[in-house]
Structures are given as structure tokens and as C-alpha cells.
Protein backbone atom coordinates (compact mmCIF):
# COMPACT_ATOMS: atom_id res chain seq x y z
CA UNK A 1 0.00 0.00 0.00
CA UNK A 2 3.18 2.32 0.56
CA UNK A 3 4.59 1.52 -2.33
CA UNK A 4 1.57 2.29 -4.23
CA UNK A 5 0.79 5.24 -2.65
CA UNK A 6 -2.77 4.13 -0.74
CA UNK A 7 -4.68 4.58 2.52
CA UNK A 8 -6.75 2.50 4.17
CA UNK A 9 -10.13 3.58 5.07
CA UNK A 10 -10.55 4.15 8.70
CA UNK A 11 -14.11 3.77 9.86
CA UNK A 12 -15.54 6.57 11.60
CA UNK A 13 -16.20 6.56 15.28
CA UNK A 14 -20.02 6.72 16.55
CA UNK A 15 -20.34 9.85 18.25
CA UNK A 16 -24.06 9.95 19.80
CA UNK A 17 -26.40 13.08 18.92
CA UNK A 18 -27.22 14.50 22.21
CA UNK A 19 -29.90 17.35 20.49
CA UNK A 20 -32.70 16.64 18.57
CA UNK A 21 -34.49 19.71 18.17
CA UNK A 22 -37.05 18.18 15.58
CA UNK A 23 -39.69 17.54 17.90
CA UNK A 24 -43.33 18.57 18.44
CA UNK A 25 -42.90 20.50 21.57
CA UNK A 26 -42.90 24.85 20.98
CA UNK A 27 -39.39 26.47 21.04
CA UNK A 28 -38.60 29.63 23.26
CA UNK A 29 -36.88 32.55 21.95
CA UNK A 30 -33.48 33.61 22.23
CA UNK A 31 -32.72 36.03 24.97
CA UNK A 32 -29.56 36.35 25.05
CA UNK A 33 -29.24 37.79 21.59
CA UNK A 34 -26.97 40.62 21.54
CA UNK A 35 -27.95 40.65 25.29
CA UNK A 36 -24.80 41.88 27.64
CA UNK A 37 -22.97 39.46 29.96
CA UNK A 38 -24.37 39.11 33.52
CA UNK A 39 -23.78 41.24 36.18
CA UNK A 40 -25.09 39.20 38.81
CA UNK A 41 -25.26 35.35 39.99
CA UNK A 42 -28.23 33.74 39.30
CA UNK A 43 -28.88 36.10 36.05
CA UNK A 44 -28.39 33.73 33.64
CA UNK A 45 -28.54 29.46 33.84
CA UNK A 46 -26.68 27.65 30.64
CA UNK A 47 -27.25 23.85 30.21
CA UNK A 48 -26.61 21.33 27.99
CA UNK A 49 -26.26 17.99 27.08
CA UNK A 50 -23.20 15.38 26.45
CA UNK A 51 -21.89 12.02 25.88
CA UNK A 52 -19.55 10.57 27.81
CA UNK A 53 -18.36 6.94 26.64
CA UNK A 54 -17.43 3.93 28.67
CA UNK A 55 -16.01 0.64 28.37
CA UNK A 56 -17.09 -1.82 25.34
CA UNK A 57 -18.19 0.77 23.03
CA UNK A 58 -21.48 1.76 25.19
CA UNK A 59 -22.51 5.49 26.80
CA UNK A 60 -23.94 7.31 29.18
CA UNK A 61 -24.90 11.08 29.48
CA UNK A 62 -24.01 14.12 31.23
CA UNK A 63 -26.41 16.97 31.57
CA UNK A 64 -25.04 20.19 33.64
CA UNK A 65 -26.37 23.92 34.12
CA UNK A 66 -23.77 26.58 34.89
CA UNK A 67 -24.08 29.75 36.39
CA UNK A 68 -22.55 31.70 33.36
CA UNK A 69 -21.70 34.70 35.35
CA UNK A 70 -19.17 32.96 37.57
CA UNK A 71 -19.02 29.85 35.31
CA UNK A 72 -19.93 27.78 38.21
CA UNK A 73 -21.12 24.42 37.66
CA UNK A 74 -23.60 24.71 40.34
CA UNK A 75 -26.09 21.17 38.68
CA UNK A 76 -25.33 18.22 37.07
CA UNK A 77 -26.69 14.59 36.71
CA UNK A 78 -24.95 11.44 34.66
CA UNK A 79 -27.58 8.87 33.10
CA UNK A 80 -27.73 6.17 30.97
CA UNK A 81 -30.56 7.57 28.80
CA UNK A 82 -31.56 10.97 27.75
CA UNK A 83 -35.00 11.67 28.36
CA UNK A 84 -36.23 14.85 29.83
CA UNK A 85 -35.59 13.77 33.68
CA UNK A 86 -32.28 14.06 32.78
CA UNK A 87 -32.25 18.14 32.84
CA UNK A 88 -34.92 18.22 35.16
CA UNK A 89 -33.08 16.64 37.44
CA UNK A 90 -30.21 18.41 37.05
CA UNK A 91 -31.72 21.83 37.00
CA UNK A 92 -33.48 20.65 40.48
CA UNK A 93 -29.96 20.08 41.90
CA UNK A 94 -28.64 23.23 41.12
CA UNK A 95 -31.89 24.98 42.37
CA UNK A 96 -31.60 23.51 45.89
CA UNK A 97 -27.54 24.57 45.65
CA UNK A 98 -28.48 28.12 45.27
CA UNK A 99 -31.54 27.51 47.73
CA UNK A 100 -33.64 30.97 46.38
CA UNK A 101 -33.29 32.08 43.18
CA UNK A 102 -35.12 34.93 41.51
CA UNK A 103 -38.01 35.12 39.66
CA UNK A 104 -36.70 36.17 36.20
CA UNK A 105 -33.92 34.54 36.31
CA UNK A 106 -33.09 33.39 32.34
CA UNK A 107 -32.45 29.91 31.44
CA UNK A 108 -30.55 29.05 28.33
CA UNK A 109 -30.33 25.77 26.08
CA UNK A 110 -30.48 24.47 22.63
CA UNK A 111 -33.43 23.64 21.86
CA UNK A 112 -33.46 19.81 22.09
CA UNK A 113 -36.61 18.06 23.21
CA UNK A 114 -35.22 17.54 26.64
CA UNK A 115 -35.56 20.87 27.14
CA UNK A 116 -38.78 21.65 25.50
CA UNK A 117 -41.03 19.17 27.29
CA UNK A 118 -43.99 19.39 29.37
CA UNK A 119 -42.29 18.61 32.60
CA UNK A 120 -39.29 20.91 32.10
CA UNK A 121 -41.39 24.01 31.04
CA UNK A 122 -43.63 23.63 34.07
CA UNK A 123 -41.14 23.53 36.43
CA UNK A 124 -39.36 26.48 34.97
CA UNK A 125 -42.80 28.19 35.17
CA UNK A 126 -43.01 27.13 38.77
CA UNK A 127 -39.93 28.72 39.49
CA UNK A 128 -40.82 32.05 37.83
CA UNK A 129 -37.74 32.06 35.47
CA UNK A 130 -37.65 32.60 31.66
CA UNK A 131 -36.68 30.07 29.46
CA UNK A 132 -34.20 31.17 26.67
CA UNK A 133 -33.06 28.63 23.39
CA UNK A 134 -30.35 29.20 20.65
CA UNK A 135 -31.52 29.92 17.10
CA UNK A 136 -32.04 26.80 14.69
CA UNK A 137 -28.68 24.85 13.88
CA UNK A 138 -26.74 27.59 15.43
CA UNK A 139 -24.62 25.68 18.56
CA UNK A 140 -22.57 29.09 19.41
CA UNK A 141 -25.52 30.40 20.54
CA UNK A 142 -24.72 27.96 23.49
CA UNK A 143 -20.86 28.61 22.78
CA UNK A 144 -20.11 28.72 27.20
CA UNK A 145 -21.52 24.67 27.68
CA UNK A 146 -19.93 23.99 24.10
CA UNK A 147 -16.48 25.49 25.29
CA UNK A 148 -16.86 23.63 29.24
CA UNK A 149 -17.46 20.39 28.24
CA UNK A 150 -14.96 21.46 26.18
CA UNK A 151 -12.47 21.48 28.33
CA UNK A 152 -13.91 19.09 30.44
CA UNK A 153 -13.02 16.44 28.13
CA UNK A 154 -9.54 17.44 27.68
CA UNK A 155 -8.69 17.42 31.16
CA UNK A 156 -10.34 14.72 32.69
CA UNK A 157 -10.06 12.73 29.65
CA UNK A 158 -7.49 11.32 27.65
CA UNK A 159 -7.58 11.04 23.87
CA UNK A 160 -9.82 7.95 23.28
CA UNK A 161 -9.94 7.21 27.05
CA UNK A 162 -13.04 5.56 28.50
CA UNK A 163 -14.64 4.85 31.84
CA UNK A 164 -14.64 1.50 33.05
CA UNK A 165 -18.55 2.31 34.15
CA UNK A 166 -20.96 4.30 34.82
CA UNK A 167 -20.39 4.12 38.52
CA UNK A 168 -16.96 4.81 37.77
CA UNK A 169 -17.77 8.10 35.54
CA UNK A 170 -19.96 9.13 38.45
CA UNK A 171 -16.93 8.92 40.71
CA UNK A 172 -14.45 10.89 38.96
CA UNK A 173 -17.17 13.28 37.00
CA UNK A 174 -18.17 14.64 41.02
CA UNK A 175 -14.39 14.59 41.72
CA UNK A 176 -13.81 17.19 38.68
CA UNK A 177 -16.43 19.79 39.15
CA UNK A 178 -16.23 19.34 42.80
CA UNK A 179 -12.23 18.91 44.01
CA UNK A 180 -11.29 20.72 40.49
CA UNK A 181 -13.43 22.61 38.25
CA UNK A 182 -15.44 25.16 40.45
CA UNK A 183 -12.63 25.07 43.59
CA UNK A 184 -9.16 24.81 41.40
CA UNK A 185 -9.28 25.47 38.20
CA UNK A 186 -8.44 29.46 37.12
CA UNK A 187 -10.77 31.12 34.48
CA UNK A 188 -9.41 34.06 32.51
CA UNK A 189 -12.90 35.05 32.38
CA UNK A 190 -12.87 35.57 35.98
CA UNK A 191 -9.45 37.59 36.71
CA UNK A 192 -8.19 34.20 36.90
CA UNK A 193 -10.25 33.47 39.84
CA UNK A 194 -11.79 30.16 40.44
CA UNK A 195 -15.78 30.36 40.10
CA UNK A 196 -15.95 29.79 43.85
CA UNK A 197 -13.29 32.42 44.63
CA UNK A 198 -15.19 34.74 42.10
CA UNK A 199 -18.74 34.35 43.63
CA UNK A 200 -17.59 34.57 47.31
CA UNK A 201 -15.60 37.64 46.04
CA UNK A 202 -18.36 38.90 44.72
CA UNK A 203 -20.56 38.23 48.08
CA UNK A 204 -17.99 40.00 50.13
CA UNK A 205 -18.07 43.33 48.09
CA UNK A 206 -21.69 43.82 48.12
């Protein structure tokens, strides 16, 4: 094949689709069009949606919100499926984390079904906060979750590493955010602060 100049054909990997935004549920507007940072935690709420593969080709699923004003991963849930308990339950997480939050508070996704359903909606209404979605096929809308899990993949994970389980992703996904991520890691975003030096920063000044 050298000799004659060839390649073989490498299959492609399967990469799962996490969004699926053709669905039959109504899509929210985008609200954070040309809409300035936040000033203030609990302003805006970004979530989204990822794979995270594990041992004999299978996967499992990570859905996080983060505070995007202190980038704070403040909920997250790992399942094996991706139905809409998924962000519900991860939104519920990062609710009882910030204990009150404010009515009006905007939350921000792509507009997968997850995050159009039934359920979700109605506890967002509950809450009293707005729901916000990227425009159609437009995933920089959501560029802040794009660029974490981002780097969430290069440092916890090696090229082509996978976990040995789900149990064991649980385990070392809740040692990142917790022992690394919002308590270690420097943002340049945040005076290279850590999100929880930048919010208790924050706390102290007001």
C-alpha cells in the first residue's frame, strides 16, 4: 500500500447526537441575543447535554447547568438515557444549591426536546424564570456549555480514554467539578479566579 501510494479507510467513530431539536414540543426565543454578559449570579442558567463513553463501546450522558456569570457548575446529573428527567433533574440540583433564586432569572439551552417538554417548562414556570433557546442549527448560541465540556473532556479525559462504568464516571465526574473545576481550576474570564473564589468575592463586596 506504501509503495503504491494508498490509505486505508478508517471507519468513523459513533459519536451519539445529544440534540434533537425536531420535535413537536414549541421552542422559546433567544434572549440572550446581543444581550450583555451578567452582572449578577443567578442572572443567567446555561445547560446542555453530552456524551460521555465507557467501556465496550457503550454510553452514558451528562447533563449540567452553569451559572454563566461565575461559570460555576452549580447542577449536574450522569444517566444512561436521555430523556427529559435528565435536565430536570439536574436543574433541580442546582436549584436547591443556590436555595432561592429569583423570579426572572433566564435559562438558556439548545433547543433539544429535553428541554422543551412538558415537565421541564412547568417547572421552569413554577420557578418564575424565563426560558431562553439558541436559534435553529446555530450551537454558538450555546458557545459557554460547548467550550466547558470542552475542556472538560480534555482534562479529565485522555484522547480515546473511556470509563470503566458508569459508577466509575460518576466517581471521577463529582471529583472534577467538585475537588477541580469550580474550587481549582483558574478562568481568565474571571481575573483568573476560580468560580468559587469569584462568587464569594463577589458576596464580600456587596
Amino acid at each position: 500500500m506504501q509503495e503504491n501510494n494508498l490509505k486505508a479507510i478508517q471507519p468513523r467513530s459513533f459519536v451519539p447526537k445529544t440534540t434533537n431539536s425536531r420535535h413537536r414540543y414549541a421552542k422559546s426565543p433567544n434572549l440572550l441575543k446581543d444581550r450583555a454578559m451578567p452582572v449578577k449570579m443567578n442572572e443567567v442558567w446555561v445547560g446542555d447535554i453530552t456524551y460521555i463513553p465507557l467501556k465496550g463501546g457503550k454510553f452514558c450522558y451528562l447533563a449540567v447547568w452553569l451559572d454563566l456569570y461565575s461559570r460555576r457548575i452549580i447542577g449536574w446529573t450522569l444517566s444512561t438515557h436521555m430523556r427529559e428527567e435528565i435536565v430536570i433533574t439536574a436543574f433541580e440540583k442546582a436549584v436547591r444549591l443556590r436555595n432561592k433564586i429569583p423570579a426572572g432569572l433566564i435559562v438558556h439551552s439548545d433547543r433539544g426536546g429535553q428541554y422543551a417538554g412538558n415537565g421541564f417548562r412547568s417547572l421552569l414556570n413554577k420557578k418564575q424564570v424565563s426560558q431562553s433557546m439558541s436559534d435553529p442549527d446555530n450551537p454558538y448560541d450555546n458557545a459557554f456549555m460547548e467550550s466547558c465540556f470542552s475542556r472538560f473532556k480534555a482534562e479529565l479525559m485522555q484522547e480515546n480514554k473511556c470509563f470503566e462504568s458508569v459508577e466509575d464516571a460518576q466517581t471521577q465526574i463529582r471529583e472534577y467539578i467538585d475537588q477541580y473545576y469550580n474550587v481549582i481550576r483558574l478562568h481568565s474570564s474571571l481575573d483568573y479566579n476560580t468560580p468559587i473564589e469569584f462568587e464569594t468575592e463577589k458576596l464580600i463586596a456587596v
